[in-house]
N, C-alpha and C. Protein backbone atom coordinates (compact mmCIF):
# COMPACT_ATOMS: atom_id res chain seq x y z
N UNK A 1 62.85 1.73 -1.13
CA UNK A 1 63.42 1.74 -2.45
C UNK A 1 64.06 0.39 -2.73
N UNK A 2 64.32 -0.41 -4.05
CA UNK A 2 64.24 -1.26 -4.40
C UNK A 2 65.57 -1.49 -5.14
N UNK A 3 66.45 -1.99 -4.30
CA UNK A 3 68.38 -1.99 -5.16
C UNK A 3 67.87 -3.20 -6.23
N UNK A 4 68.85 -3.42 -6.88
CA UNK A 4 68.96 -4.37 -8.04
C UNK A 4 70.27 -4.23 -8.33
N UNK A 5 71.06 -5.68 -7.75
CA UNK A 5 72.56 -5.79 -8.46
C UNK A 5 72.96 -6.60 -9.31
N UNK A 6 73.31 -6.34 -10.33
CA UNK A 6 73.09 -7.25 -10.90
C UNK A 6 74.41 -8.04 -11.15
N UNK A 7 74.69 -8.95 -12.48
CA UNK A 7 75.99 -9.81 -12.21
C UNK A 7 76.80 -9.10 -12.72
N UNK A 8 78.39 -9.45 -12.17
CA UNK A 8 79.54 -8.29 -12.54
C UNK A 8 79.60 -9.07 -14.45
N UNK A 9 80.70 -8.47 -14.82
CA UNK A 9 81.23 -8.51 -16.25
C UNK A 9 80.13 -8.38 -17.26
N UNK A 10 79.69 -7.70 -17.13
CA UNK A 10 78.55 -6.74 -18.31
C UNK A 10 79.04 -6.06 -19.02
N UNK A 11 79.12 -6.29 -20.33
CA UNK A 11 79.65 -5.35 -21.18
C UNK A 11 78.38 -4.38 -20.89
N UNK A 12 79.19 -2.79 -20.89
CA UNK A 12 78.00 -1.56 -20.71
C UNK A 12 78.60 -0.61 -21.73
N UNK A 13 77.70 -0.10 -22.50
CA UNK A 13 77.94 0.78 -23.51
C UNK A 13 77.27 2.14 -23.36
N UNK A 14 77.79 3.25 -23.36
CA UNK A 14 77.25 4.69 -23.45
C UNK A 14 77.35 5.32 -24.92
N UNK A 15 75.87 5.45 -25.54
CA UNK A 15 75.83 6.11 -27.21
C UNK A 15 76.88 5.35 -28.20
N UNK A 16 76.93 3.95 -27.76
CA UNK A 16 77.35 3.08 -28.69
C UNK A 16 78.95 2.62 -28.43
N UNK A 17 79.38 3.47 -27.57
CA UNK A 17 81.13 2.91 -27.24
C UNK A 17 80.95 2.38 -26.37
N UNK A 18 81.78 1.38 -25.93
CA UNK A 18 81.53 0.86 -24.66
C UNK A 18 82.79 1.53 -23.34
N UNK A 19 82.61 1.24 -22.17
CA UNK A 19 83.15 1.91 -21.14
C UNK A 19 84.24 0.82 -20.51
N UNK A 20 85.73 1.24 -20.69
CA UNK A 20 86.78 0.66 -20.39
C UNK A 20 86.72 0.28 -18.73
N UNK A 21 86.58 -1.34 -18.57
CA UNK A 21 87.24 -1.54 -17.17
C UNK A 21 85.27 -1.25 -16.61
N UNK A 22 84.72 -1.24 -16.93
CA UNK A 22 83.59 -0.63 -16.12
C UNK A 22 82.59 -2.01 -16.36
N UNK A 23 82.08 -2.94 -15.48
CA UNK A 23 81.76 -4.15 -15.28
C UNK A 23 80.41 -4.11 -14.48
N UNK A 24 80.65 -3.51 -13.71
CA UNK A 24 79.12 -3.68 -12.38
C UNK A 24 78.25 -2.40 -12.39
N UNK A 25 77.50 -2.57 -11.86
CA UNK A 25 76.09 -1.41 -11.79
C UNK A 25 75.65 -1.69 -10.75
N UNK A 26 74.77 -0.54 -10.01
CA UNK A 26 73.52 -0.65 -9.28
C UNK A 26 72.32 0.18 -10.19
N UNK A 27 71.29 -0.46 -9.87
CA UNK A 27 69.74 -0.01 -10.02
C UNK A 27 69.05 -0.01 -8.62
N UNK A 28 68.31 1.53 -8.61
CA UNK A 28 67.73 1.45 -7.62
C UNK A 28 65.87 2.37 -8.22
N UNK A 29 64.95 1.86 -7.60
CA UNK A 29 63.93 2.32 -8.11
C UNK A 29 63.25 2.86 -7.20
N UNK A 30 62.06 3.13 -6.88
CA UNK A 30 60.97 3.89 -6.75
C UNK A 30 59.84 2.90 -6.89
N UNK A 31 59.26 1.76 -6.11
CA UNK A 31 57.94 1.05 -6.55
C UNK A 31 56.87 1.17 -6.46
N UNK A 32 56.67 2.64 -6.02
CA UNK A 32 55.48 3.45 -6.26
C UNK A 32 55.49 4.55 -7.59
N UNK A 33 56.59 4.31 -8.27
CA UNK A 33 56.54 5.16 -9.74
C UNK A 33 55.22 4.68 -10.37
N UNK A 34 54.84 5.75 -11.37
CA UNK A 34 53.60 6.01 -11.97
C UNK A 34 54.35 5.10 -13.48
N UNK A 35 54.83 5.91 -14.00
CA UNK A 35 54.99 6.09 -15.14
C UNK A 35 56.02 4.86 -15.24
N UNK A 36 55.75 3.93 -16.55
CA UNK A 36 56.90 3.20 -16.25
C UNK A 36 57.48 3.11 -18.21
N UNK A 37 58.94 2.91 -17.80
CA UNK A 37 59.72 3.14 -19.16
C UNK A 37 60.27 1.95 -19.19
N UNK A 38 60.19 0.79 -20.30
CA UNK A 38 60.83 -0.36 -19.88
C UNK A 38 62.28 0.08 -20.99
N UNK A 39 62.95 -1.26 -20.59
CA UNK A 39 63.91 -0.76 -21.45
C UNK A 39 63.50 -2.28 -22.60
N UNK A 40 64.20 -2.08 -23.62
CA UNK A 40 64.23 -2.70 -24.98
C UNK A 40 64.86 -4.19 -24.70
N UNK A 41 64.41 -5.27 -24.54
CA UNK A 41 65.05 -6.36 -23.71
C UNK A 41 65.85 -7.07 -24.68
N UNK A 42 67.09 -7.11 -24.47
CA UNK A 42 68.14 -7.77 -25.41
C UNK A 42 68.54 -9.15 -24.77
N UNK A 43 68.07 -9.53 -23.42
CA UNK A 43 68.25 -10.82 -22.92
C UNK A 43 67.35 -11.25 -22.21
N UNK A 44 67.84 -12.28 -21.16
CA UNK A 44 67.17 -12.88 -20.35
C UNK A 44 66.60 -12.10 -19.03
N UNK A 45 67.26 -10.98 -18.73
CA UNK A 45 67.19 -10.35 -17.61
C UNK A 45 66.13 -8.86 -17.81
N UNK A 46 65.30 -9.10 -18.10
CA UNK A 46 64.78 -7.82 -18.91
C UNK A 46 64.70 -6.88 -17.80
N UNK A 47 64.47 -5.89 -17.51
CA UNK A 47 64.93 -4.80 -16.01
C UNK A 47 63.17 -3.99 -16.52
N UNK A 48 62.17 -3.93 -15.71
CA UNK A 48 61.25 -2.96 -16.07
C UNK A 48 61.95 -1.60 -15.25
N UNK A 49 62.03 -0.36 -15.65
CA UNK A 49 62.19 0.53 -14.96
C UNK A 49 61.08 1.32 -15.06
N UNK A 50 60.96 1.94 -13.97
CA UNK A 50 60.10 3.08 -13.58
C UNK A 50 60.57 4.78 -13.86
N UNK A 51 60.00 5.95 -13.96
CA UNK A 51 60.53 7.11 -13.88
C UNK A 51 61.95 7.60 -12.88
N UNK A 52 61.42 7.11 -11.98
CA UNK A 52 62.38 7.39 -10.58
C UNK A 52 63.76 6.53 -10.78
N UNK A 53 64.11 5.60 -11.93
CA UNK A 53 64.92 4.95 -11.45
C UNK A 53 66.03 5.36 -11.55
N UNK A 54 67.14 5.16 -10.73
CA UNK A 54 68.35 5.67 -10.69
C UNK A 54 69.71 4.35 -11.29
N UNK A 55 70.62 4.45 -11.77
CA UNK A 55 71.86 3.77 -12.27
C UNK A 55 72.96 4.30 -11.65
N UNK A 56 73.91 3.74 -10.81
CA UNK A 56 75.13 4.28 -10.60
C UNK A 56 76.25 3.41 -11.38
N UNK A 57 76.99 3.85 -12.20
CA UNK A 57 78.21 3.24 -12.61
C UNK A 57 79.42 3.62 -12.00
N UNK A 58 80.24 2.63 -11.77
CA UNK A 58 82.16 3.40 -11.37
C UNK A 58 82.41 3.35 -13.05
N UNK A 59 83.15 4.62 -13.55
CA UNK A 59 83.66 4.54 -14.51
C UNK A 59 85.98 4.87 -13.91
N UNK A 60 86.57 3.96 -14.82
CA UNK A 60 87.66 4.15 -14.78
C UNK A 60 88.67 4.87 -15.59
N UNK A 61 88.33 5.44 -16.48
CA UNK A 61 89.11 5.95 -17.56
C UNK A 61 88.56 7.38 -17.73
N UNK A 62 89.83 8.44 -17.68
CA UNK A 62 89.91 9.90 -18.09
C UNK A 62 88.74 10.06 -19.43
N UNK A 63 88.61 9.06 -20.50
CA UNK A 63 88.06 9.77 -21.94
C UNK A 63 86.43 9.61 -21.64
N UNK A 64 86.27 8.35 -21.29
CA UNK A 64 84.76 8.09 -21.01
C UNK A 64 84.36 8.72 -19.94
N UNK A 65 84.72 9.60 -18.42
CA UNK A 65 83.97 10.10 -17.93
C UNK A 65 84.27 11.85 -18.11
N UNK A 66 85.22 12.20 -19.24
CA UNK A 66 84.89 13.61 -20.04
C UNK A 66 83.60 13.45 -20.81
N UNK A 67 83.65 12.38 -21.73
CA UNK A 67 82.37 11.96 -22.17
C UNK A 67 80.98 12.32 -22.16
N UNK A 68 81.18 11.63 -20.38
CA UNK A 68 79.84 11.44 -20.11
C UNK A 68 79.56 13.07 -19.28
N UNK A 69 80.19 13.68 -18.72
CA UNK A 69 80.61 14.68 -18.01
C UNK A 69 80.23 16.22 -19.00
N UNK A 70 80.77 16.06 -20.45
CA UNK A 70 80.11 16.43 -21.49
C UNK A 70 78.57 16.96 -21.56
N UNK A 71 77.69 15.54 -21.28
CA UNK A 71 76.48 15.38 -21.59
C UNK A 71 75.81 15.88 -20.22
N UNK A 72 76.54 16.23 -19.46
CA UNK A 72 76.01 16.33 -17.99
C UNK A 72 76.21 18.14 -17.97
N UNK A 73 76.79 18.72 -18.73
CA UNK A 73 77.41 20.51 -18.63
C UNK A 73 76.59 20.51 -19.35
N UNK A 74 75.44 20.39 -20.14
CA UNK A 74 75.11 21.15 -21.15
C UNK A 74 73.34 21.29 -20.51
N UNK A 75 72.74 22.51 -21.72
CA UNK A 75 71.00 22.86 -20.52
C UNK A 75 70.49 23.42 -21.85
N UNK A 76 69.85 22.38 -21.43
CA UNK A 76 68.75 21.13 -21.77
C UNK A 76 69.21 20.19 -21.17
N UNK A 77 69.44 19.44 -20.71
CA UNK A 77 70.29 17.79 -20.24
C UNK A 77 70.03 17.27 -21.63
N UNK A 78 71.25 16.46 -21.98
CA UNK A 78 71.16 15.68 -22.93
C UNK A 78 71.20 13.82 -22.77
N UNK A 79 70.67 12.96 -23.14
CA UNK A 79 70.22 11.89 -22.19
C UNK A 79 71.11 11.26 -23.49
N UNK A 80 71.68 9.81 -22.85
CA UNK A 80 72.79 9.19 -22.97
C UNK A 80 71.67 8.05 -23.38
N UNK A 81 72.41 6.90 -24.17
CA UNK A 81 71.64 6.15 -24.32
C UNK A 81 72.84 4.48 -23.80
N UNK A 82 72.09 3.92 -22.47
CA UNK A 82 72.89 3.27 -22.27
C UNK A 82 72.39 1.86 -22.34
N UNK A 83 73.54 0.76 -22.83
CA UNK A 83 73.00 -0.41 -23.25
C UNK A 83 73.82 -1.13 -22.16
N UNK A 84 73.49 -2.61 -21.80
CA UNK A 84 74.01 -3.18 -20.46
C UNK A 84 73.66 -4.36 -21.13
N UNK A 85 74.97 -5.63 -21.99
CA UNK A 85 74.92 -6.90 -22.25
C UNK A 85 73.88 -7.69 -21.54
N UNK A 86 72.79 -8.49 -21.99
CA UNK A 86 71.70 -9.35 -21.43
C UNK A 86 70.62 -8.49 -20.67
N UNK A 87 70.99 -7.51 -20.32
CA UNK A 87 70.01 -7.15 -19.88
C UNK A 87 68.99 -6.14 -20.47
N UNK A 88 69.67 -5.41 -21.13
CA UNK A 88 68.93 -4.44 -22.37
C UNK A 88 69.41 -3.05 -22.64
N UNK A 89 68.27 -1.87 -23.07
CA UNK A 89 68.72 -0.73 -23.75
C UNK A 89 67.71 0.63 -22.65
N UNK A 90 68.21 1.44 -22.21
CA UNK A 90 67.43 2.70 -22.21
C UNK A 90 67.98 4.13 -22.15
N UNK A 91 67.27 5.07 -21.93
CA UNK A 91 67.32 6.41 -22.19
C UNK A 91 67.91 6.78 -20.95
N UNK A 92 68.79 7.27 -20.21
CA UNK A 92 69.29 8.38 -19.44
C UNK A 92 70.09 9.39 -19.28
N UNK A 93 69.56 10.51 -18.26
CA UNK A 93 70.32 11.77 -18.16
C UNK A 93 71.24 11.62 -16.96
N UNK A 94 72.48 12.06 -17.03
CA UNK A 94 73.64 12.21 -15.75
C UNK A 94 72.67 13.38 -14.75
N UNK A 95 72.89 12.56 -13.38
CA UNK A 95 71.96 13.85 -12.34
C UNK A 95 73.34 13.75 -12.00
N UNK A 96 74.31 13.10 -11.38
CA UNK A 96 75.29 13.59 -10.20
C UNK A 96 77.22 12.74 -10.88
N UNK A 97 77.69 13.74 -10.80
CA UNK A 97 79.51 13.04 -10.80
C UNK A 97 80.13 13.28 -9.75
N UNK A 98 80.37 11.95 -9.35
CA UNK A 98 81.23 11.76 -7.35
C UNK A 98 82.54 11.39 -8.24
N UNK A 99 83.88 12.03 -7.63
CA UNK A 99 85.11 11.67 -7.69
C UNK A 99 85.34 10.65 -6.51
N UNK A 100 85.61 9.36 -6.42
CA UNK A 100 85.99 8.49 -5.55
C UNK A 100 87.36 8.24 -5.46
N UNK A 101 88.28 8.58 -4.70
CA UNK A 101 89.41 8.82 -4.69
C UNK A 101 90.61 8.74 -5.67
N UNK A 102 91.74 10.27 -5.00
CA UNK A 102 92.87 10.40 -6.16
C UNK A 102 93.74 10.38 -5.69
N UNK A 103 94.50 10.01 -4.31
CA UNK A 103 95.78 9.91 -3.68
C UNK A 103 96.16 8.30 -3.94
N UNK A 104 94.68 7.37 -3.97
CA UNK A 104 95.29 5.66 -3.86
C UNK A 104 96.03 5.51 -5.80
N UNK A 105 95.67 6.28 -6.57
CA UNK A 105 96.27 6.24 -7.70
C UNK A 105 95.61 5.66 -9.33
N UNK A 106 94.30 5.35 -8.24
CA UNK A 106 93.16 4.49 -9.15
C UNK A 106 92.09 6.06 -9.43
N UNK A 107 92.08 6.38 -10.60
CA UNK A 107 91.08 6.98 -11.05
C UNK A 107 89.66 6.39 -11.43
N UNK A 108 89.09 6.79 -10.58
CA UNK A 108 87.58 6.76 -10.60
C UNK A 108 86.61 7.38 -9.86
N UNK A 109 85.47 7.34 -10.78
CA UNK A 109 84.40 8.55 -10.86
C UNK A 109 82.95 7.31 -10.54
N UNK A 110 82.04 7.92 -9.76
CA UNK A 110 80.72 7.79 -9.79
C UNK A 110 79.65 8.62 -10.38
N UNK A 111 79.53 8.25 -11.49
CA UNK A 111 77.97 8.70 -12.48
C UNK A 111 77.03 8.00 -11.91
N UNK A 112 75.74 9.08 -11.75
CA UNK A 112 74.59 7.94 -11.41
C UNK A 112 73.32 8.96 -12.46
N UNK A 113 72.80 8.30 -13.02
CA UNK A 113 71.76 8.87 -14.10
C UNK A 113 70.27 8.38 -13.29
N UNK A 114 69.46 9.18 -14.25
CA UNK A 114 67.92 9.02 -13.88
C UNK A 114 67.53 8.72 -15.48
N UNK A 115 66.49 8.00 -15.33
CA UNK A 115 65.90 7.48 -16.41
C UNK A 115 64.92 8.91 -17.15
N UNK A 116 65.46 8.63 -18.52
CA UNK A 116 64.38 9.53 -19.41
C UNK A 116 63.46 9.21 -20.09
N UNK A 117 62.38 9.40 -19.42
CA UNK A 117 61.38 8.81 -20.29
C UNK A 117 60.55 9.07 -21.30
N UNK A 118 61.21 10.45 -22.03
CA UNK A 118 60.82 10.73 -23.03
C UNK A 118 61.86 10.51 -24.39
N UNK A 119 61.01 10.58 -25.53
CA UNK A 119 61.78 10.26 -26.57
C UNK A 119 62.01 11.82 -27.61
């Protein structure tokens, strides 16, 4: 499988707000995916993704990961549309929410989505 890190201070936006304090990403793919979904290239870094691909974000703030947490309780899955400064635009659904620790006093959550490749 195929990581992709990319550079920190990315503005990243979920359905048009953007996500407080939330700077870095991983991409990880699948380079035997069939099906491939690119995303909409708004910069220099254009990202082809495949079906399989996965996004993990740390999000830091109580409102944005009710938010996204939201879109993740509901059946049907409802797919988020996330945009990432220079690098571009695509479609994903929340598969998993990791709580990463609550005793050090720093709230934060791990979302990691799968790409939707339907419209």
């Amino acid at each position: 499988m195929a990581k992709v890190r990319l550079a920190r201070n990315q503005q990243i936006s979920v359905d048009g707000v953007v996500l407080q304090g939330t700077r870095d990403f991983d991409v990880e793919q699948e380079l035997d995916g069939v099906d491939i979904t690119p995303w909409k290239a708004s910069g220099t870094a254009e990202l082809t993704l495949c079906e399989s691909a996965t996004l993990s974000l740390q999000v830091y703030h109580l409102e944005d990961a009710q938010r996204l947490a939201a879109k993740w309780n509901k059946f049907p899955p409802e797919p988020v549309v996330i945009s990432i400064s220079g690098v571009g635009t695509g479609k994903f659904v929340v598969k998993s929410i990791k709580h990463d620790g609550g005793f050090t006093g720093l709230l934060s959550y791990t979302f990691t989505f799968k790409s939707w490749p339907y419209d």
